[in-house]
Protein backbone atom coordinates (compact mmCIF):
# COMPACT_ATOMS: atom_id res chain seq x y z
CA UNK A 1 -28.61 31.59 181.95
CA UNK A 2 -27.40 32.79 178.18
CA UNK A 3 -30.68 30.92 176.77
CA UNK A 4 -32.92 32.60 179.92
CA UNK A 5 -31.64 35.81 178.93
CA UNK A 6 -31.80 36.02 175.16
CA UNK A 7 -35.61 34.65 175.78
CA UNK A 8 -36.19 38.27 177.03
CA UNK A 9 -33.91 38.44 174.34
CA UNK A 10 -16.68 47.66 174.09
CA UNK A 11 -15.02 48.98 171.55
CA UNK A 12 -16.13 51.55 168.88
CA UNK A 13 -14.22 51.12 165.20
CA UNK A 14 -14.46 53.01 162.06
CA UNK A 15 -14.24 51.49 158.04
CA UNK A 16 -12.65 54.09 155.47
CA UNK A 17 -14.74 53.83 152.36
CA UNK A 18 -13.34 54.17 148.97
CA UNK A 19 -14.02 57.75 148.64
CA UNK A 20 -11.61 59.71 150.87
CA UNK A 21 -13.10 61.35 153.83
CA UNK A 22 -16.51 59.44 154.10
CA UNK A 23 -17.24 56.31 155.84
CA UNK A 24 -18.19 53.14 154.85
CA UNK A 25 -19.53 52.18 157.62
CA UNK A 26 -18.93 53.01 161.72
CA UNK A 27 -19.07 50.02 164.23
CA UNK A 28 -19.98 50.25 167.73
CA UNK A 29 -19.20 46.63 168.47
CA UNK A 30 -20.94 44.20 170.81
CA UNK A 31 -19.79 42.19 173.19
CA UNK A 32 -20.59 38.61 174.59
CA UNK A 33 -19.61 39.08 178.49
CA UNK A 34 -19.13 35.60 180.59
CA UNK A 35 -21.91 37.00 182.94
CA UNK A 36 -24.78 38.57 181.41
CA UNK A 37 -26.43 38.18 178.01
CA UNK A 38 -24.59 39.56 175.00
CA UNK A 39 -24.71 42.74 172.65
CA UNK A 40 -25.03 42.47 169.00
CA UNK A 41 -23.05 44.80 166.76
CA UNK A 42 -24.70 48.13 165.67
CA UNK A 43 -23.62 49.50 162.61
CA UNK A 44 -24.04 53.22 160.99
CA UNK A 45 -24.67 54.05 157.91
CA UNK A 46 -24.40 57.36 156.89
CA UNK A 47 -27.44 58.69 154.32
CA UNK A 48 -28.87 61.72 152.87
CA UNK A 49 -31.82 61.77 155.25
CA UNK A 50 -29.43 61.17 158.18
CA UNK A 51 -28.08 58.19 159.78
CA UNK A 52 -29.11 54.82 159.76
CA UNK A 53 -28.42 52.19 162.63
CA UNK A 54 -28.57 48.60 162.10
CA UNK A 55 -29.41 46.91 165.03
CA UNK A 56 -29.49 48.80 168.64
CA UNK A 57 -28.17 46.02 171.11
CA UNK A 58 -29.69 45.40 174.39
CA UNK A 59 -27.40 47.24 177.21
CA UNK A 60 -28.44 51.07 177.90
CA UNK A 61 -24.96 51.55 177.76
CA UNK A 62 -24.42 49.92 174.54
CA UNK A 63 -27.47 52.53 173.08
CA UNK A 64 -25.82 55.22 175.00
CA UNK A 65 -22.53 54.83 172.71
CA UNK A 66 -24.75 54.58 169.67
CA UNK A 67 -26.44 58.25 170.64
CA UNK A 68 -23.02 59.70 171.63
CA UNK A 69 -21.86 58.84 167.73
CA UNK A 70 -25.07 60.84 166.61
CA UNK A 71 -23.97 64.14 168.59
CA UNK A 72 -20.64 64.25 167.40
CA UNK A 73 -21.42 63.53 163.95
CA UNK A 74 -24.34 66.10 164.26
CA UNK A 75 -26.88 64.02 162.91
CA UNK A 76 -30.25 62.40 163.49
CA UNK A 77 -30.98 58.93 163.29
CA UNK A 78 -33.88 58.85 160.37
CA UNK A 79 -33.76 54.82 160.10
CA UNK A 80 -33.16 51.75 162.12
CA UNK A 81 -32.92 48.21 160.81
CA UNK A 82 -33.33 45.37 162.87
CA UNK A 83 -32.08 42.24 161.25
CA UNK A 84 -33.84 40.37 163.48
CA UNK A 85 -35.96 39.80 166.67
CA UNK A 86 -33.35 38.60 169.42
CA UNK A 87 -33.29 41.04 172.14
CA UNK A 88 -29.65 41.53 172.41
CA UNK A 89 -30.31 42.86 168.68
CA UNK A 90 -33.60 45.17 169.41
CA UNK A 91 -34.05 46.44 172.92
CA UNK A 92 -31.96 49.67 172.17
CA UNK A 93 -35.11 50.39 170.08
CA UNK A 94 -36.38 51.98 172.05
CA UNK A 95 -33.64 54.40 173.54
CA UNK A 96 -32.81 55.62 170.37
CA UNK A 97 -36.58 56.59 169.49
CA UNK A 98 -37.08 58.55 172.48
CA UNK A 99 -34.12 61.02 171.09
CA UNK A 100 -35.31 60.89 167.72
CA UNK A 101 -38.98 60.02 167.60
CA UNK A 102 -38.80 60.45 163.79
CA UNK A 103 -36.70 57.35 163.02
CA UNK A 104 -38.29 54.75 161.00
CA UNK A 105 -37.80 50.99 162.13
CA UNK A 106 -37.74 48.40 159.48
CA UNK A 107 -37.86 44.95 160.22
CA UNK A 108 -39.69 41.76 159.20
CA UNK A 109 -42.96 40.85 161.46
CA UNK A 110 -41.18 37.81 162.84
CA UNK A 111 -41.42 39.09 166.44
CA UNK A 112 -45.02 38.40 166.17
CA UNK A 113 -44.67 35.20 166.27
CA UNK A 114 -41.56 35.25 168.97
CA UNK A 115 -43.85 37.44 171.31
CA UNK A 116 -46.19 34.54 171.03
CA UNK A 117 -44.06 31.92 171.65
CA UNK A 118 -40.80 32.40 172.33
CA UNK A 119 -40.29 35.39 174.40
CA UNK A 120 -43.94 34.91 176.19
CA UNK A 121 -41.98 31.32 177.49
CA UNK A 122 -39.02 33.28 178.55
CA UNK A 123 -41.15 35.98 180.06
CA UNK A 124 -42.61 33.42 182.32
CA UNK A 125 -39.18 31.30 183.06
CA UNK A 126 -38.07 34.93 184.13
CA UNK A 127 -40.12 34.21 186.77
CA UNK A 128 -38.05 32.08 188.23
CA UNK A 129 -34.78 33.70 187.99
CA UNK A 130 -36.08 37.21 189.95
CA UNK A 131 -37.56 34.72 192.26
CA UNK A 132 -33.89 33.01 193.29
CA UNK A 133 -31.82 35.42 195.80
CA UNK A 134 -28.69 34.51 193.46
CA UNK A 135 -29.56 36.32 191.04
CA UNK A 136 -27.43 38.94 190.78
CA UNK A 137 -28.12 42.72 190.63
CA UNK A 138 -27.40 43.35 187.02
CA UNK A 139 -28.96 40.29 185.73
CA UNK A 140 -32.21 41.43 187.46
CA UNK A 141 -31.62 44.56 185.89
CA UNK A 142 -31.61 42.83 182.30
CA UNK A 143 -34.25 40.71 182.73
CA UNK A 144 -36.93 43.52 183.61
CA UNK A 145 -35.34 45.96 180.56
CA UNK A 146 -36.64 42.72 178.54
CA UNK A 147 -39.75 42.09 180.42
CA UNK A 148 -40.68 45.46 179.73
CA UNK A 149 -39.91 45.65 175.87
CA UNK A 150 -42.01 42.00 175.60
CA UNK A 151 -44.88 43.72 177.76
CA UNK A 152 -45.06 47.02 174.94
CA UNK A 153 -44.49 45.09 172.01
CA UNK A 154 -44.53 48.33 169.67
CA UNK A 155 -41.07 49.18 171.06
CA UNK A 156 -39.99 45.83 169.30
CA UNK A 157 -42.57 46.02 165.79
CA UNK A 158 -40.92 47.66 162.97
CA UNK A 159 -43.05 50.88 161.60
CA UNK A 160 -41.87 49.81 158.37
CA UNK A 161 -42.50 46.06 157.72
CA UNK A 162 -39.68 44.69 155.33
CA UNK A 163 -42.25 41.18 153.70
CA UNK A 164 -39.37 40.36 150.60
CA UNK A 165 -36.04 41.08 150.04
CA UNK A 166 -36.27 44.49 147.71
CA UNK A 167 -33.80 47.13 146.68
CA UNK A 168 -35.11 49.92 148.86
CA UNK A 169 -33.72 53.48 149.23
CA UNK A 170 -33.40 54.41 153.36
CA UNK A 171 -33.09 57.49 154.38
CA UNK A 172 -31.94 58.40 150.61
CA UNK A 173 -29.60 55.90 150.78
CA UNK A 174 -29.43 53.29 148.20
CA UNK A 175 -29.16 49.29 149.97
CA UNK A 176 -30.12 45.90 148.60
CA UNK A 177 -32.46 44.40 151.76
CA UNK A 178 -32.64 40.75 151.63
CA UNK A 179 -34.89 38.17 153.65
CA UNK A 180 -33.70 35.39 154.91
CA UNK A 181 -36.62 33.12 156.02
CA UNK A 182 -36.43 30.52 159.07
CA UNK A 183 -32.50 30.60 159.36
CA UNK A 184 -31.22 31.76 162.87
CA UNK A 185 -34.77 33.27 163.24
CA UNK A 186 -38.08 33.07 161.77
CA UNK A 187 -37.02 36.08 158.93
CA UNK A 188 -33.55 37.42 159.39
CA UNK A 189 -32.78 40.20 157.06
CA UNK A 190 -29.54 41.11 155.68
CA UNK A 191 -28.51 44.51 153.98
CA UNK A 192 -25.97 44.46 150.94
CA UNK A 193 -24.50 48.40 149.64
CA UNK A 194 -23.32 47.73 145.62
CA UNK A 195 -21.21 51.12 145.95
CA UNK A 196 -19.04 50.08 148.67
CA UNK A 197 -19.60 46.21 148.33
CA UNK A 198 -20.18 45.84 151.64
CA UNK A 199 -22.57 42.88 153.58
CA UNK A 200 -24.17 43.51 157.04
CA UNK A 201 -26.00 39.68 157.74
CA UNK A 202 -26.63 40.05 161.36
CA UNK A 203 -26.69 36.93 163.06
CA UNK A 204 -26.26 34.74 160.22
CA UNK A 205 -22.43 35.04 160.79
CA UNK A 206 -21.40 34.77 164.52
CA UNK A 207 -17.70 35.11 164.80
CA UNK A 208 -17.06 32.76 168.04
CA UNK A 209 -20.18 30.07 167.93
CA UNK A 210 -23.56 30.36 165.86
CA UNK A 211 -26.41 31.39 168.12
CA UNK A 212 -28.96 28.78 167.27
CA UNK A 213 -32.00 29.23 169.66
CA UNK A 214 -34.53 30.08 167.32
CA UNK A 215 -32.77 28.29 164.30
CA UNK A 216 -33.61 26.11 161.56
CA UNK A 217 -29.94 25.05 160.16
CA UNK A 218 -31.42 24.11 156.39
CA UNK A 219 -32.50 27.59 156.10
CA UNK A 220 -29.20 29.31 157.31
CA UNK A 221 -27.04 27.27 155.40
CA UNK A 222 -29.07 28.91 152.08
CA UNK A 223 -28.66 32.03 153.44
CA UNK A 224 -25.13 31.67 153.93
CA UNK A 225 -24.90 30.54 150.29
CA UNK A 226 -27.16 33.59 149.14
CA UNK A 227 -24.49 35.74 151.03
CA UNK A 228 -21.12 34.15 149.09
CA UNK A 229 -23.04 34.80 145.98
CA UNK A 230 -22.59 38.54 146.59
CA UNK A 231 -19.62 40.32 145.21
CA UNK A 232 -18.94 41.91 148.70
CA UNK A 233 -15.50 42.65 150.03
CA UNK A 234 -16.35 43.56 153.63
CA UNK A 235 -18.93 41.71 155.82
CA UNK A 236 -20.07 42.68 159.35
CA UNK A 237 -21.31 40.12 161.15
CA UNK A 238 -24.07 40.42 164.20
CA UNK A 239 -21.01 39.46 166.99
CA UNK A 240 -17.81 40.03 166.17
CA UNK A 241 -15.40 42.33 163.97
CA UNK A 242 -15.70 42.98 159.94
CA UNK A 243 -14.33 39.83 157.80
CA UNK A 244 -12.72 39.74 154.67
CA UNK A 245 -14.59 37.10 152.16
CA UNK A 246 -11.98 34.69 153.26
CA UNK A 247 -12.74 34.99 156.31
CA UNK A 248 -16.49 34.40 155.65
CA UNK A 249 -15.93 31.73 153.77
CA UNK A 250 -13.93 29.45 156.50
CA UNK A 251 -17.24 30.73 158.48
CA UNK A 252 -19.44 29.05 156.41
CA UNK A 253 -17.22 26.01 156.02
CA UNK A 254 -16.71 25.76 159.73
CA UNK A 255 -20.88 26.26 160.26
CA UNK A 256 -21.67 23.85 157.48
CA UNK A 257 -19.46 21.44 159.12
CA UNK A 258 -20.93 22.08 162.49
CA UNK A 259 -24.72 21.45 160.94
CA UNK A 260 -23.24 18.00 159.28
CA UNK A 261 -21.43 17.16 162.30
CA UNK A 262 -24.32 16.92 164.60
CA UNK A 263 -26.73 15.26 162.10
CA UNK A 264 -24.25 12.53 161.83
CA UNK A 265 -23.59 9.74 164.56
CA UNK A 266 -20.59 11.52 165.71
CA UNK A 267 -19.09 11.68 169.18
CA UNK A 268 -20.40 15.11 170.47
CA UNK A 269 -17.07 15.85 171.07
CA UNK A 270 -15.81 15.64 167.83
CA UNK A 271 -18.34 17.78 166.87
CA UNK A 272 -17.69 20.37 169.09
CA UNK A 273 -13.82 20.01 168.57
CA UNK A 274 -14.47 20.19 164.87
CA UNK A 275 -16.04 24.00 165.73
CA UNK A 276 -13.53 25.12 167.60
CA UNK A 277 -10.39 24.25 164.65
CA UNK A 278 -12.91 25.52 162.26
CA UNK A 279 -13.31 28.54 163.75
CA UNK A 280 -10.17 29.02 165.57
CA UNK A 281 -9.14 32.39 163.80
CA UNK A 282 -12.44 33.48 164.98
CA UNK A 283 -12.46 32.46 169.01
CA UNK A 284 -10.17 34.39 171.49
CA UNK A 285 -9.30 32.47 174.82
CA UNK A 286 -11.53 34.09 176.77
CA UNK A 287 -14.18 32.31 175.42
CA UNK A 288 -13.25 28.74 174.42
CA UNK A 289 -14.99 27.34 177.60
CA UNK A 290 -18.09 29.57 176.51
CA UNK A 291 -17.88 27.66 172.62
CA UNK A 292 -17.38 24.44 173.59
CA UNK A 293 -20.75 25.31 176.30
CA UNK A 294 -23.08 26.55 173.53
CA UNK A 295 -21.72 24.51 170.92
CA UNK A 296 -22.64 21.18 173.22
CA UNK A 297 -25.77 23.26 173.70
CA UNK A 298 -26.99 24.04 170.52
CA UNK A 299 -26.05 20.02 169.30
CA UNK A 300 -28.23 18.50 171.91
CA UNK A 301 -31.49 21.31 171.60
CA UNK A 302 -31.44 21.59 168.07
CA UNK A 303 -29.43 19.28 165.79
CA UNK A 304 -30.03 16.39 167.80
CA UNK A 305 -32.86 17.25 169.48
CA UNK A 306 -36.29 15.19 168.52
CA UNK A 307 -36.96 15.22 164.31
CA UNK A 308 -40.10 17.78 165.26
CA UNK A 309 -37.89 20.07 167.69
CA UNK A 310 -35.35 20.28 165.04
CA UNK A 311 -38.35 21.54 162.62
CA UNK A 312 -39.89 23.77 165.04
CA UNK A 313 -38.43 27.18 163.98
CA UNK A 314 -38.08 26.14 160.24
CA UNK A 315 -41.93 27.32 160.12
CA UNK A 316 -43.62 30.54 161.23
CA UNK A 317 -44.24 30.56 165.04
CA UNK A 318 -47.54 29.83 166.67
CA UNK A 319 -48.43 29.20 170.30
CA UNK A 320 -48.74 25.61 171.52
């Protein structure tokens, strides 16, 4: 159901910058239930024009707790990023528009290809899942908010298309935006601030397993390596609270491993084992049947999967 899902596809915390009484950066932080499809993180920025989200999630109530943060702080959203396509990252879109019709979305034009391929293939397993009396209420509930965003694709398209990674001024504010291409999506971008040395990478960091649907592992393990190049001392990633660079870096080890792992003739157990002790700081125990389910997963769809399934998001997306 998680893959169905994300196809048509908490807790609110607060960073002190180094000035005193500004912030570096406010978190309204996803979730990854056990019974419906997951929320990425949504971060604001604060900027001259206004404030700038980064990433909406895909829960109404998740985009209500974004627009609640804009009426006590007293400001309009001028700018969203999207740092990528996945729903759980973009259907809050949307929501956030209709209160402020004047924010800007920037994005890459990945979803293009996703509404071509991807999303249209989820759109019609959907199908099958309002069909079956089990489903459940709230999943039906999700899976037409999605059907609908894939049906009016401009609530999904960036108004401002982000093609290369650029130093860029948003809403006034000054950010380092940097594209990632074919990693855990066709273009993921990732936003670095050089005045408070802060990284927000989206989905190229997942805190309890790496969400590799629409992956291509050689390009996100450059990325990853594009990220520890950065002098940043606080990173958000797309699920999960802010890390340290230590923390990022047993990340990357543990992900690198992962990708090595199930390339090799390893047991898939010892692969997925490997994961968890990797990431252990990083997976509560709520959720260690969940890992070792997506990690088994994602080893036999995409790192073991056939050599031209393996290569099939590690090039722009095109129907069949």
């Amino acid at each position: 159901m998680r893959s169905a899902l994300l196809a048509l596809g908490v807790l609110s915390a607060s960073c002190s910058a180094a000035s005193p009484g500004t912030l570096a950066f406010q978190l309204i932080a996803g979730s990854v239930p056990l019974d419906k499809g997951p929320d990425g993180n949504s971060i604001i920025l604060d900027a001259p024009g206004g404030l700038i989200v980064v990433d909406t999630g895909r829960h109404p109530e998740h985009s209500a707790k974004i627009l609640a943060v804009a009426r006590e702080r007293g400001r309009p959203i001028a700018a969203i990023v999207n740092t990528h396509w996945h729903l759980d990252h973009t259907t809050g879109n949307l929501d956030l528009r209709q209160a402020y019709p004047a924010a800007q979305v920037y994005g890459t034009n990945a979803i293009d290809g996703a509404l071509a391929t991807y999303l249209k293939q989820g759109r019609e397993r959907s199908d099958n899942a309002l069909a079956d009396p089990k489903t459940s209420a709230a999943d039906r509930a999700q899976i037409m908010g999605a059907r609908h965003r894939v049906d009016h694709p401009d609530t999904l398209r960036p108004t401002r298309p982000v093609l290369r990674s650029a130093r860029m001024a948003i809403a006034g504010r000054d950010l380092d935006i940097r594209v990632a291409p074919f990693a855990a999506s066709e273009a993921d971008i990732w936003l670095y601030d050089h005045k408070e040395r802060l990284a927000v990478v989206g989905d190229l960091v997942v805190d309890i397993v790496p969400f590799m649907d629409t992956a291509c592992a050689d390009g996100w393990l450059k990325a990853l390596d594009e990220i520890e190049q950065t002098p940043f001392v606080t990173l958000v990633p797309g699920h999960g609270q802010a890390m340290s660079r230590s923390d990022f870096l047993g990340w990357k080890k543990a992900f690198a491993d992962f990708v090595a792992c199930g390339r090799s003739q390893a047991d898939k157990s010892a692969c997925i084992a490997g994961w968890e002790k990797g990431a252990a700081k990083f997976i509560d125990a709520a959720h260690r049947d969940y890992v070792r389910q997506a990690a088994d997963y994602y080893l036999t769809t995409r790192l073991r999967s056939s050599p031209d399934e393996q290569q099939r998001y590690c090039k722009p997306l095109k129907p069949d």
